[in-house]
Structure formats: C-alpha cells, structure tokens
Protein backbone atom coordinates (compact mmCIF):
# COMPACT_ATOMS: atom_id res chain seq x y z
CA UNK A 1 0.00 0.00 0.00
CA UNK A 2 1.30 3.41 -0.93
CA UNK A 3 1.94 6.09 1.99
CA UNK A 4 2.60 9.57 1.25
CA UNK A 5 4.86 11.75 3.18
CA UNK A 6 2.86 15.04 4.37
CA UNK A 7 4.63 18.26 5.34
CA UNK A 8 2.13 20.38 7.73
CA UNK A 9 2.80 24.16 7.55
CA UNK A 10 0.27 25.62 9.31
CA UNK A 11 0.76 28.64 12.61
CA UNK A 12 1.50 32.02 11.88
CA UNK A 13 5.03 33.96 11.60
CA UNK A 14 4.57 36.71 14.06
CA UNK A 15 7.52 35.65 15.78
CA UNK A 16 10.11 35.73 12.79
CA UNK A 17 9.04 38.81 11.64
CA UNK A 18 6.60 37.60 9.20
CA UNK A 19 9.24 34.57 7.79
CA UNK A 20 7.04 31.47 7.73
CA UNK A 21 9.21 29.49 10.54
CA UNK A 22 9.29 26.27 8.37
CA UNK A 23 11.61 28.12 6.12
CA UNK A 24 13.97 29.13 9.57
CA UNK A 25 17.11 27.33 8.85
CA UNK A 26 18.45 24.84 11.39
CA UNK A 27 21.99 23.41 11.32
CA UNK A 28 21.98 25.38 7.93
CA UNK A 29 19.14 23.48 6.09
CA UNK A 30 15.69 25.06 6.32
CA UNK A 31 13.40 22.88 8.60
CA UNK A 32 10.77 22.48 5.77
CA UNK A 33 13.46 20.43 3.82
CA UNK A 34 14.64 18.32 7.03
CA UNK A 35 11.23 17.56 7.80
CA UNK A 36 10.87 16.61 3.57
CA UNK A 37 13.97 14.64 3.48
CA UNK A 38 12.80 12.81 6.82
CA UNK A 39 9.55 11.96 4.91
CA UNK A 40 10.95 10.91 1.83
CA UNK A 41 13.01 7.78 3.48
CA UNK A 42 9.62 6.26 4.80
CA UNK A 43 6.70 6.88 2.12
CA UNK A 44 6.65 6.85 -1.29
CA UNK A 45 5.82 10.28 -2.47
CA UNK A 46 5.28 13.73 -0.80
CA UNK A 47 2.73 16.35 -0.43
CA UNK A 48 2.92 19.54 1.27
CA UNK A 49 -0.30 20.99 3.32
CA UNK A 50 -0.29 24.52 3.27
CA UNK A 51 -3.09 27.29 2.80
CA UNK A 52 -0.18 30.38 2.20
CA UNK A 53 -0.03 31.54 -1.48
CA UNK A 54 3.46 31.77 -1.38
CA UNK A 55 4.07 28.16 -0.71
CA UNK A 56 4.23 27.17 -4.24
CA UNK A 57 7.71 28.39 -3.86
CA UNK A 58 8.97 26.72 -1.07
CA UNK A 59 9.36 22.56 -2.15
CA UNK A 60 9.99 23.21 -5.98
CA UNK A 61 8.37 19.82 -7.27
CA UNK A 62 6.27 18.73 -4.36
CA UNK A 63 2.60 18.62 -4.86
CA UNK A 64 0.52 21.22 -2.53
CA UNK A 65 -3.38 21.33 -0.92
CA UNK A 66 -4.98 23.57 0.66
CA UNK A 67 -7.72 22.79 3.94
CA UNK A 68 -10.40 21.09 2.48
CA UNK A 69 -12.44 22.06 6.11
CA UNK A 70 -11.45 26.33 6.69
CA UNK A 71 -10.29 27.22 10.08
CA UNK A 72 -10.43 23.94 11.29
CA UNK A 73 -6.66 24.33 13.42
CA UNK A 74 -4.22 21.20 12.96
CA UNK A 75 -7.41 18.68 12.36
CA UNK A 76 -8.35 19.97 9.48
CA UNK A 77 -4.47 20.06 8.44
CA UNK A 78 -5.08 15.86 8.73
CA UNK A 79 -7.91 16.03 7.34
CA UNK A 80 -6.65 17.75 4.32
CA UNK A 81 -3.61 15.57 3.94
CA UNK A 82 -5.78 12.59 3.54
CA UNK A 83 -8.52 13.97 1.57
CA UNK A 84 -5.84 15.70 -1.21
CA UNK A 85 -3.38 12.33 -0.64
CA UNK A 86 -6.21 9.47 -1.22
CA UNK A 87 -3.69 7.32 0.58
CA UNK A 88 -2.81 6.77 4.55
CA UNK A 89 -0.19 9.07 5.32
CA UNK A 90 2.69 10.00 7.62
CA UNK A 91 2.35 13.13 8.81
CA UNK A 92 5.24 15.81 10.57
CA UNK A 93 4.77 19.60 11.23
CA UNK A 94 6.75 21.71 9.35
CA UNK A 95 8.36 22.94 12.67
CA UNK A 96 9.74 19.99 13.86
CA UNK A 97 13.29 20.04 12.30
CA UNK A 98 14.78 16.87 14.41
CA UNK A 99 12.18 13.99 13.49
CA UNK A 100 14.24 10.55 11.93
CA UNK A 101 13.28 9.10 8.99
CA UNK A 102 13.40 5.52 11.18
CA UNK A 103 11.19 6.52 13.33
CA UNK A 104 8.40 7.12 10.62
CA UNK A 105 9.32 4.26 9.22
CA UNK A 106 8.32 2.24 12.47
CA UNK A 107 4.73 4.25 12.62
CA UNK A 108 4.33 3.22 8.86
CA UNK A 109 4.24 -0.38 9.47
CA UNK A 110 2.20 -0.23 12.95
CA UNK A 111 -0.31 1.39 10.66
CA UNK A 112 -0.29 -0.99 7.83
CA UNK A 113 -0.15 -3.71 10.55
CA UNK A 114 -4.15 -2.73 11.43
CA UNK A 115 -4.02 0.45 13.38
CA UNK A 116 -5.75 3.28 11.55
CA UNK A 117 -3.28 6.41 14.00
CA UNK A 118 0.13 5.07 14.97
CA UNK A 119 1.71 7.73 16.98
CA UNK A 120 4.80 8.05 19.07
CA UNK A 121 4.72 8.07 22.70
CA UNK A 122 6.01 11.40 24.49
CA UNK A 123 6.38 13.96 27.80
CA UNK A 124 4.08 16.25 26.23
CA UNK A 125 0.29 16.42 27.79
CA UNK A 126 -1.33 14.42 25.48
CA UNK A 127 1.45 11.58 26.03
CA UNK A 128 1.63 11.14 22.65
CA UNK A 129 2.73 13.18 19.26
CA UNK A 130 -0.32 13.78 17.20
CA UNK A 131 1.77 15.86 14.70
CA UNK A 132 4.33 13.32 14.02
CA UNK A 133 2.41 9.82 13.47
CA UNK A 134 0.65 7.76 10.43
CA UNK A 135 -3.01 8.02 9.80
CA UNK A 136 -5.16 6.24 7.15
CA UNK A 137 -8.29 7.33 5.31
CA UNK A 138 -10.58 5.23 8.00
CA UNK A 139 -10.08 8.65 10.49
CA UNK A 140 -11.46 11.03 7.15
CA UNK A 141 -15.14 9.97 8.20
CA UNK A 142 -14.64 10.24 12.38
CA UNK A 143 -12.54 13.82 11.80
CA UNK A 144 -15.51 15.53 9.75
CA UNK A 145 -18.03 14.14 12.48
CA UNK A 146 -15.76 15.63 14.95
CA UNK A 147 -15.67 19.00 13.08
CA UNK A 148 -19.30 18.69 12.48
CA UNK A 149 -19.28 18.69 16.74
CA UNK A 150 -17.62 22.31 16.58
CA UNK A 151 -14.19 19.87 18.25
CA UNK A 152 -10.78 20.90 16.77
CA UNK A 153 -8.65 18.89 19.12
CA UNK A 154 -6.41 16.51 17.33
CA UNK A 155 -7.29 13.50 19.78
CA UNK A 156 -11.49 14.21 19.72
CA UNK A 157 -11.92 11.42 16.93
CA UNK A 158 -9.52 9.21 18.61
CA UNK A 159 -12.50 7.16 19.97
CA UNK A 160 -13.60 6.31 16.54
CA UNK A 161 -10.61 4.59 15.64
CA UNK A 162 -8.23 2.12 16.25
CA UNK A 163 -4.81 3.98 17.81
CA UNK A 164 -1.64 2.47 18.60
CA UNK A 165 1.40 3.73 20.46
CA UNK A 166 5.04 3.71 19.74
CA UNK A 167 6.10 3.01 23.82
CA UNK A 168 8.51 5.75 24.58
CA UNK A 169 11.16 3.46 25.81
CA UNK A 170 11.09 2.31 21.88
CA UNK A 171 11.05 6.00 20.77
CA UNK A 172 13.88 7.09 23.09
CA UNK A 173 16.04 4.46 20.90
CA UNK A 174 15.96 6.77 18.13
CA UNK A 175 16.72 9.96 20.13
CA UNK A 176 15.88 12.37 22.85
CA UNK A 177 12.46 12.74 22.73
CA UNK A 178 12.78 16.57 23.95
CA UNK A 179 14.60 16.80 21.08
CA UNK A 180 12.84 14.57 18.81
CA UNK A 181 9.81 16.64 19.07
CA UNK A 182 10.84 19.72 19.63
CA UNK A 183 8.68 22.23 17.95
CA UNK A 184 10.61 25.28 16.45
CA UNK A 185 7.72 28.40 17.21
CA UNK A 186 9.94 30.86 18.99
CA UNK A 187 13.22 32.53 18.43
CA UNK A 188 14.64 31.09 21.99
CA UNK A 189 13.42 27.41 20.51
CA UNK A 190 14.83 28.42 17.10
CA UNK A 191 18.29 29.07 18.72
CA UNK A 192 17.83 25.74 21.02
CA UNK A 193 17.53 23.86 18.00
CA UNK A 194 20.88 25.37 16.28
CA UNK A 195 22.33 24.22 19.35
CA UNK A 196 20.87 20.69 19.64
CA UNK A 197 22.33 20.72 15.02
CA UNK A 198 25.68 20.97 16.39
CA UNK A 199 25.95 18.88 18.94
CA UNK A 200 27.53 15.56 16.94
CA UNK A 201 24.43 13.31 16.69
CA UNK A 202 21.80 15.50 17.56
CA UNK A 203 20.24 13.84 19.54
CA UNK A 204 20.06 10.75 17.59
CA UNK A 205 20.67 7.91 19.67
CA UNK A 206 20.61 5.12 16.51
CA UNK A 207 23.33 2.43 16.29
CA UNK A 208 25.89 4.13 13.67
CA UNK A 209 24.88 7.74 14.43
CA UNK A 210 27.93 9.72 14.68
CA UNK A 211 29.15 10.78 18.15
C-alpha cells in the first residue's frame, strides 16, 4: 500500500518577523526540507499541506493542498492531507526540524499492521505526538463528524478509531524525545535547536549515528 509523506505548515510567523518558521534554517538546512527529506526515506511520495499563497515556492516539485475544512486548526491540516493524498499518510509539522526518517518508518508499518493512528509516545500532555504519526483514510469519516461537533482537538476522533502507540522506551532508541519533538515556534526554541544541530548526533541515539 502506498503512503505519502505530508509536510504540515500551518501557525502564523509573528515571531520571525513575518518569515514562515518552516523556512527558519536549522543546522543550515531550512526545517521544511529536514522535515521533507525525513519523509521521503519512509513513504513513497510527498505532499505539502499549506493554505499560504506563497508556498508554491517553497518545495519546488512537491505537490501542494490547501484545507479542504477552513479554520479547522491542525485537524483539518489531517484532514486535508488525507482527503488531497487518497492514501494513509505520515504526517510531521513543518516545525519539527529533528524527526528521523526511522522513526516514521516504524509508525508506517504499525499502521499498515491494522491500526488506523500510529503515533509516538512522548512527555508532552497528550502523552503522545499527534503531529508526528501515520493516519489512514478510516479517520477522514470520524474527523468531519468531529468538526461537524464544533471539536478541533487533534485527539477528539480518537475514539472512533483504532490507535496504537510507539512506547517511549522504543522512541527514546531513536533519540531524545525533547529533542525529537521539539517544535521550532519561537526565536529562543529556534536558537535551542541550532544548538541541539551541532551537537555531533543531535540527539540521535541510533546504532551508527555519529558521536
């Protein structure tokens, strides 16, 4: 079964002085083509979700679509991806500039092993990583009744469906998780994650990684 590899760009840029902060550069690549080269080693094709006119310029080659549901937050983002995609996908935020290919690769086949959302385990309040984590076209239905409800949490369809979870002792194997997930939406976490690219691995905890 074909998976495509969705780039999220969604959140506004009033912290970068109006520069889209997926296009911030991080270890000296922008985080919009980490996050696309993470993809690409675990699906078979890319899209890019993004509702900003000006995003036609950013992945030369990559397909883009728009919110299918307006002002729906980061739901409708999913929803989107697998409306436009017609496929399950693996889905990362376009702010997230440390996410491993090998990690996606392990929520791709705990999807297409029967689970409909494989997500990673994490610290963060949800305890998991909605914005990092496979979904297939069985959630399309339960996300539009959700919207339909007036809900825009990620998690308010997660009753319809059948969700697994990467444990986070198996996520911490591909890196710190505080790292993994970090989300780049300020300039302080912006000049974290320059320090976190020069550290030697990153992070990345892998067997081979360099040190």
């Amino acid at each position: 079964m074909r998976c495509t590899g969705v780039i999220l760009a969604g959140g506004g840029a009033t912290r970068f002085d109006g520069q889209p902060k997926g296009l911030e550069r991080v270890g000296g690549a922008r985080i919009i083509d980490r996050v696309a080269l993470a993809l690409a080693a675990a699906s078979d094709s890319l899209l890019l979700i993004a509702n900003d006119p000006l995003a036609g310029g950013w992945l030369p080659g990559v397909p883009i679509g728009s919110d299918v549901r307006l002002d729906a937050g980061a739901l409708g983002g999913i929803h989107a991806a697998l409306v436009r995609s017609s496929t399950p996908v693996l889905l990362v935020a376009w702010d997230m500039p440390f996410v491993p290919g090998e990690l996606l690769r392990t929520l791709r086949s705990i999807g297409e092993a029967g689970a409909d959302v494989a997500l990673p385990a994490s610290a963060s309040r949800r305890g998991v990583e909605p914005l990092c984590g496979y979904y297939s076209p069985a959630c399309i239905a339960p996300i539009e009744r959700a919207l339909d409800r007036g809900e825009r949490h990620i998690v308010s369809f997660f009753g319809d469906v059948r969700v697994a979870t990467l444990p986070l002792a198996t996520v911490e194997r591909f890196g710190e998780p505080a790292r993994v997930f970090l989300n780049v939406n300020t300039p302080s976490e912006l000049a974290l994650a320059e320090r976190h690219a020069s550290t030697p691995d990153a992070g990345d905890r892998r067997p081979g990684a360099p040190r």
